[in-house]
C-alpha atoms as a PDB file:
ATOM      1  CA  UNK A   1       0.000   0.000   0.000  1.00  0.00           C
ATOM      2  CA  UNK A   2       1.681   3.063  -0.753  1.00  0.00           C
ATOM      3  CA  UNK A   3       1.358   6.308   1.122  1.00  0.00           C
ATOM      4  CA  UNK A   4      -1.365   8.777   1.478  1.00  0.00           C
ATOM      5  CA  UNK A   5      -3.684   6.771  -0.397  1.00  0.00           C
ATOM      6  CA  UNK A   6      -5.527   5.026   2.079  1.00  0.00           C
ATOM      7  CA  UNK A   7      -9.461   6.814   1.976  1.00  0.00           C
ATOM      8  CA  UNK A   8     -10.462   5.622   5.184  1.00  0.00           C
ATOM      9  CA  UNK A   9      -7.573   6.835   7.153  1.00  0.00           C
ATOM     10  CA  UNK A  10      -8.608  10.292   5.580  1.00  0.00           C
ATOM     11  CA  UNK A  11     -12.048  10.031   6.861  1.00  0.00           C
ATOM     12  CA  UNK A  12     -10.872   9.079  10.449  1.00  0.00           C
ATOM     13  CA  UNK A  13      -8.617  12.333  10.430  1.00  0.00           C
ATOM     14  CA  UNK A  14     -11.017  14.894   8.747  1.00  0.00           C
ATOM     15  CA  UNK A  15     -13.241  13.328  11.858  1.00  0.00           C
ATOM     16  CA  UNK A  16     -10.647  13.571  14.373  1.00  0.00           C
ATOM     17  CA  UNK A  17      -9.820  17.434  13.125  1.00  0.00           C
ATOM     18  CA  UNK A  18     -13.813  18.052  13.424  1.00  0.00           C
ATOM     19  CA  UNK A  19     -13.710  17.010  16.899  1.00  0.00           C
ATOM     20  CA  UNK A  20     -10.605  18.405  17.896  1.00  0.00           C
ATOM     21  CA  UNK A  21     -11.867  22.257  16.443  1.00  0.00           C
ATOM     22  CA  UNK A  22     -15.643  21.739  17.544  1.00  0.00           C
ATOM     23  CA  UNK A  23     -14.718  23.436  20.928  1.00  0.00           C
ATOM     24  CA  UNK A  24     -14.180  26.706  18.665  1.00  0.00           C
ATOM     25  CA  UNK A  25     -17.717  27.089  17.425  1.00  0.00           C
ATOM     26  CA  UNK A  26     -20.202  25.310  20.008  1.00  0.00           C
ATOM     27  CA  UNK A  27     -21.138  25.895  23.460  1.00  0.00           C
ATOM     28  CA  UNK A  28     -18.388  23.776  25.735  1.00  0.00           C
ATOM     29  CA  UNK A  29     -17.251  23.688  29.179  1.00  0.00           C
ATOM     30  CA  UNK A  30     -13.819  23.398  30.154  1.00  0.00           C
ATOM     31  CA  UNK A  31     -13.850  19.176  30.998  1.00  0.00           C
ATOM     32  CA  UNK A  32     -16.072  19.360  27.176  1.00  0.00           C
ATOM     33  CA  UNK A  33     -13.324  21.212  25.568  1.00  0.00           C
ATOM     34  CA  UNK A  34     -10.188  18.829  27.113  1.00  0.00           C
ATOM     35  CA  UNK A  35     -11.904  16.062  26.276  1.00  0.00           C
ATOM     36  CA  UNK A  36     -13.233  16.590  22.411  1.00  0.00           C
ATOM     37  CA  UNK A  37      -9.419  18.154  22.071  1.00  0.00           C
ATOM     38  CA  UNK A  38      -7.389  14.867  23.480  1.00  0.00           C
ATOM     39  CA  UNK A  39      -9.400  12.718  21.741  1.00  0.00           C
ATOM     40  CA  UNK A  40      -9.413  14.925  18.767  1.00  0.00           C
ATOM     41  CA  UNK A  41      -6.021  15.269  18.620  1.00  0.00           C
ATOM     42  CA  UNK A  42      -5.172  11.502  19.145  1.00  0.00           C
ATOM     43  CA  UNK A  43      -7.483  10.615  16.266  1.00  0.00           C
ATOM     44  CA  UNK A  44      -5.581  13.222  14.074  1.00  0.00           C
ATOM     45  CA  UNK A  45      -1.796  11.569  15.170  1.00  0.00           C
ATOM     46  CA  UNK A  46      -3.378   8.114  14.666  1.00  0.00           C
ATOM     47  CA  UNK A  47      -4.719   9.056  11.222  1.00  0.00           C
ATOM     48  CA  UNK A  48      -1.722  10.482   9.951  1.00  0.00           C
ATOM     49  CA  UNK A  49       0.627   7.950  11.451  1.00  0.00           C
ATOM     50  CA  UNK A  50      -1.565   5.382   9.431  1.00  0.00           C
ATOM     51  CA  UNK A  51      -1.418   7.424   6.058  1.00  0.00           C
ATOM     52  CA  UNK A  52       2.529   8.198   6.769  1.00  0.00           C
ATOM     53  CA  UNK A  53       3.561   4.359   7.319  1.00  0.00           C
ATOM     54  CA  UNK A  54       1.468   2.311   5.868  1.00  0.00           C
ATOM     55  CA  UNK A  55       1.890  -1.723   5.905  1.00  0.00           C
ATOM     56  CA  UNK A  56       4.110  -1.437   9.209  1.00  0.00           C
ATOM     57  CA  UNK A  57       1.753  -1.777  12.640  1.00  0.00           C
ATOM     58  CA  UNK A  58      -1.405  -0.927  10.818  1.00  0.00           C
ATOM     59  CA  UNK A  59      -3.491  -3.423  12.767  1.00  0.00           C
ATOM     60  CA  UNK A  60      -2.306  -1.506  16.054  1.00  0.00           C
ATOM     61  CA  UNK A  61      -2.940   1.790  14.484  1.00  0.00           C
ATOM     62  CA  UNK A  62      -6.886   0.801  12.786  1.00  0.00           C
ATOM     63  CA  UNK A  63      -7.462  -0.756  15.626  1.00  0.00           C
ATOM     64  CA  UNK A  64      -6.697   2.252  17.159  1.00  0.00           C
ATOM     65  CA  UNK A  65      -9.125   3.910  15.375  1.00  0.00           C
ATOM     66  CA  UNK A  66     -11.748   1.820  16.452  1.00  0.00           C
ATOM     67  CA  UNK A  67     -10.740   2.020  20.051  1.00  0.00           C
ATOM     68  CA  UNK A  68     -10.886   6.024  20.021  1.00  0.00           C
ATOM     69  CA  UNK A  69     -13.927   6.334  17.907  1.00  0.00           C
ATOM     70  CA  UNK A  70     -15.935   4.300  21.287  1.00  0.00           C
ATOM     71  CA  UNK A  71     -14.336   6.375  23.024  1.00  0.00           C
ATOM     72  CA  UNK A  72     -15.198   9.508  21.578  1.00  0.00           C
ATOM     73  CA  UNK A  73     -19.017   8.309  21.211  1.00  0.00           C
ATOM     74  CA  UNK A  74     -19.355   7.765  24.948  1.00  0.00           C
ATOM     75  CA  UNK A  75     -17.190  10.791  25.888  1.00  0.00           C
ATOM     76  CA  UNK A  76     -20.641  12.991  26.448  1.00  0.00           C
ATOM     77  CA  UNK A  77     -22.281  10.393  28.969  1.00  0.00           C
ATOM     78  CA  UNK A  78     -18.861   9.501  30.962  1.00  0.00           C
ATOM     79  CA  UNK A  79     -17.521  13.474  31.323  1.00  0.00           C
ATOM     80  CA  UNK A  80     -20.788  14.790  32.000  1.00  0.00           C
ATOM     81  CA  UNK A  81     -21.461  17.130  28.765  1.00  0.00           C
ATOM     82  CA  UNK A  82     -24.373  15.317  26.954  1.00  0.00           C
ATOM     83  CA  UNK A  83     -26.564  18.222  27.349  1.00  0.00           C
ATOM     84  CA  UNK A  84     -24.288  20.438  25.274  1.00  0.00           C
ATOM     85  CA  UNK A  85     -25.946  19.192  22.128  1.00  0.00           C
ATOM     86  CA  UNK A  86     -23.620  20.509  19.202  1.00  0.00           C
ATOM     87  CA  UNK A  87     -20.735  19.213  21.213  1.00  0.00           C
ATOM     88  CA  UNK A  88     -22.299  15.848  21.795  1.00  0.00           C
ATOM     89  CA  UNK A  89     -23.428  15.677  18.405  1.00  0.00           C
ATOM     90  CA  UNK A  90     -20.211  16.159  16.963  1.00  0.00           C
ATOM     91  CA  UNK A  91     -18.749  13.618  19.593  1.00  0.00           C
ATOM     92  CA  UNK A  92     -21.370  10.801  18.611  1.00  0.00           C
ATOM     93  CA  UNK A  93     -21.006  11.783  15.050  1.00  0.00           C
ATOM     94  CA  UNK A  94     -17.411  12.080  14.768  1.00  0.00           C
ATOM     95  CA  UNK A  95     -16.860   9.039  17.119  1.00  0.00           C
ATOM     96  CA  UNK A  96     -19.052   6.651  14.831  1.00  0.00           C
ATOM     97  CA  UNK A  97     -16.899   7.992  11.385  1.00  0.00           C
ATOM     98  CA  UNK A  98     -13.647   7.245  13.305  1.00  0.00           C
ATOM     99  CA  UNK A  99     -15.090   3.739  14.454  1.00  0.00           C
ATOM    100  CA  UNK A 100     -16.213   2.705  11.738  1.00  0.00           C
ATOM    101  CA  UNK A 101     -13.476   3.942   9.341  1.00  0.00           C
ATOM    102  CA  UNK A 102     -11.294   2.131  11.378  1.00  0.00           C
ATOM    103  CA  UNK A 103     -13.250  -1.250  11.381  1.00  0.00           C
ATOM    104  CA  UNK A 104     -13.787  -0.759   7.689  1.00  0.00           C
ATOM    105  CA  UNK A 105      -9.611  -0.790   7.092  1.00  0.00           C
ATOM    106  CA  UNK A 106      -9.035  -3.915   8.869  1.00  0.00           C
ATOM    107  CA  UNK A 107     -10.023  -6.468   6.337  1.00  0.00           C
ATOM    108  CA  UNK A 108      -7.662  -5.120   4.130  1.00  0.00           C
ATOM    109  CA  UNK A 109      -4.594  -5.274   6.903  1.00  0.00           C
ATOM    110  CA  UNK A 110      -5.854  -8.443   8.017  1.00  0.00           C
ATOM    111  CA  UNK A 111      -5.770  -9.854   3.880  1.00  0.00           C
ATOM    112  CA  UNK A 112      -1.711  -7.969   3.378  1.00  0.00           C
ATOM    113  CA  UNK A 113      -0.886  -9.783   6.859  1.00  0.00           C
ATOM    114  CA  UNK A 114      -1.503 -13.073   5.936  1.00  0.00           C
ATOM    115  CA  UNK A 115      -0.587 -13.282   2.444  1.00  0.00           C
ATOM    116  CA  UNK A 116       2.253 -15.570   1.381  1.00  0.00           C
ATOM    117  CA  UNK A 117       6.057 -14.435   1.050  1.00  0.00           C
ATOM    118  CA  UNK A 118       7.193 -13.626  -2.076  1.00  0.00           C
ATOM    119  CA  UNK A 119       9.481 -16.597  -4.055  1.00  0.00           C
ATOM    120  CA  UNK A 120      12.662 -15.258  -5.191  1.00  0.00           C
END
């Protein structure tokens, strides 16, 4: 796989960069804003790391993906800010894109893993 190419590690940062900004336009509290920000931000460093080296840990890094974008989805109920609706919103929204982008990109890890060597 060569680099950059990968559309669903695009979707999962565009997501992660939605979340990480949404502080700047919606109605937030300060525990909102740290946690659409971390999480945010880790989607954004997974994403890229992902697109930058692909074929080398991408189960760790899809799965991480996956991992963060549950995380992200229940980050309104667990830190208290489900009644800030655009910020929830965007958390559910943005945590179901990063899920599912990453579940979507690990057939095709799962297929390059277990392919046989090349013959000389």
């Amino acid at each position: 796989m060569h680099k950059w190419t990968r559309w669903q590690d695009w979707v999962a940062l565009t997501a992660g960069a939605i979340a990480l900004l949404a502080p700047l336009v919606t109605t937030t509290d300060t525990g909102a804003t740290w946690t659409m920000v971390v999480l945010g931000g880790l989607i954004v460093l997974a994403s890229a790391y992902s697109l930058y080296t692909p074929g080398e840990r991408d189960t760790m890094s899809e799965g991480a993906h996956a991992v963060l974008g549950v995380l992200l989805f229940v980050a309104p109920w667990v830190m208290g800010f489900a009644d800030l609706g655009g910020l929830a919103w965007t958390a559910w929204i943005a945590g179901v894109v990063t899920f599912v982008a990453g579940v979507l990109t690990l057939p095709q890890v799962s297929s390059r893993m277990h392919r046989p060597a090349a013959s000389h």
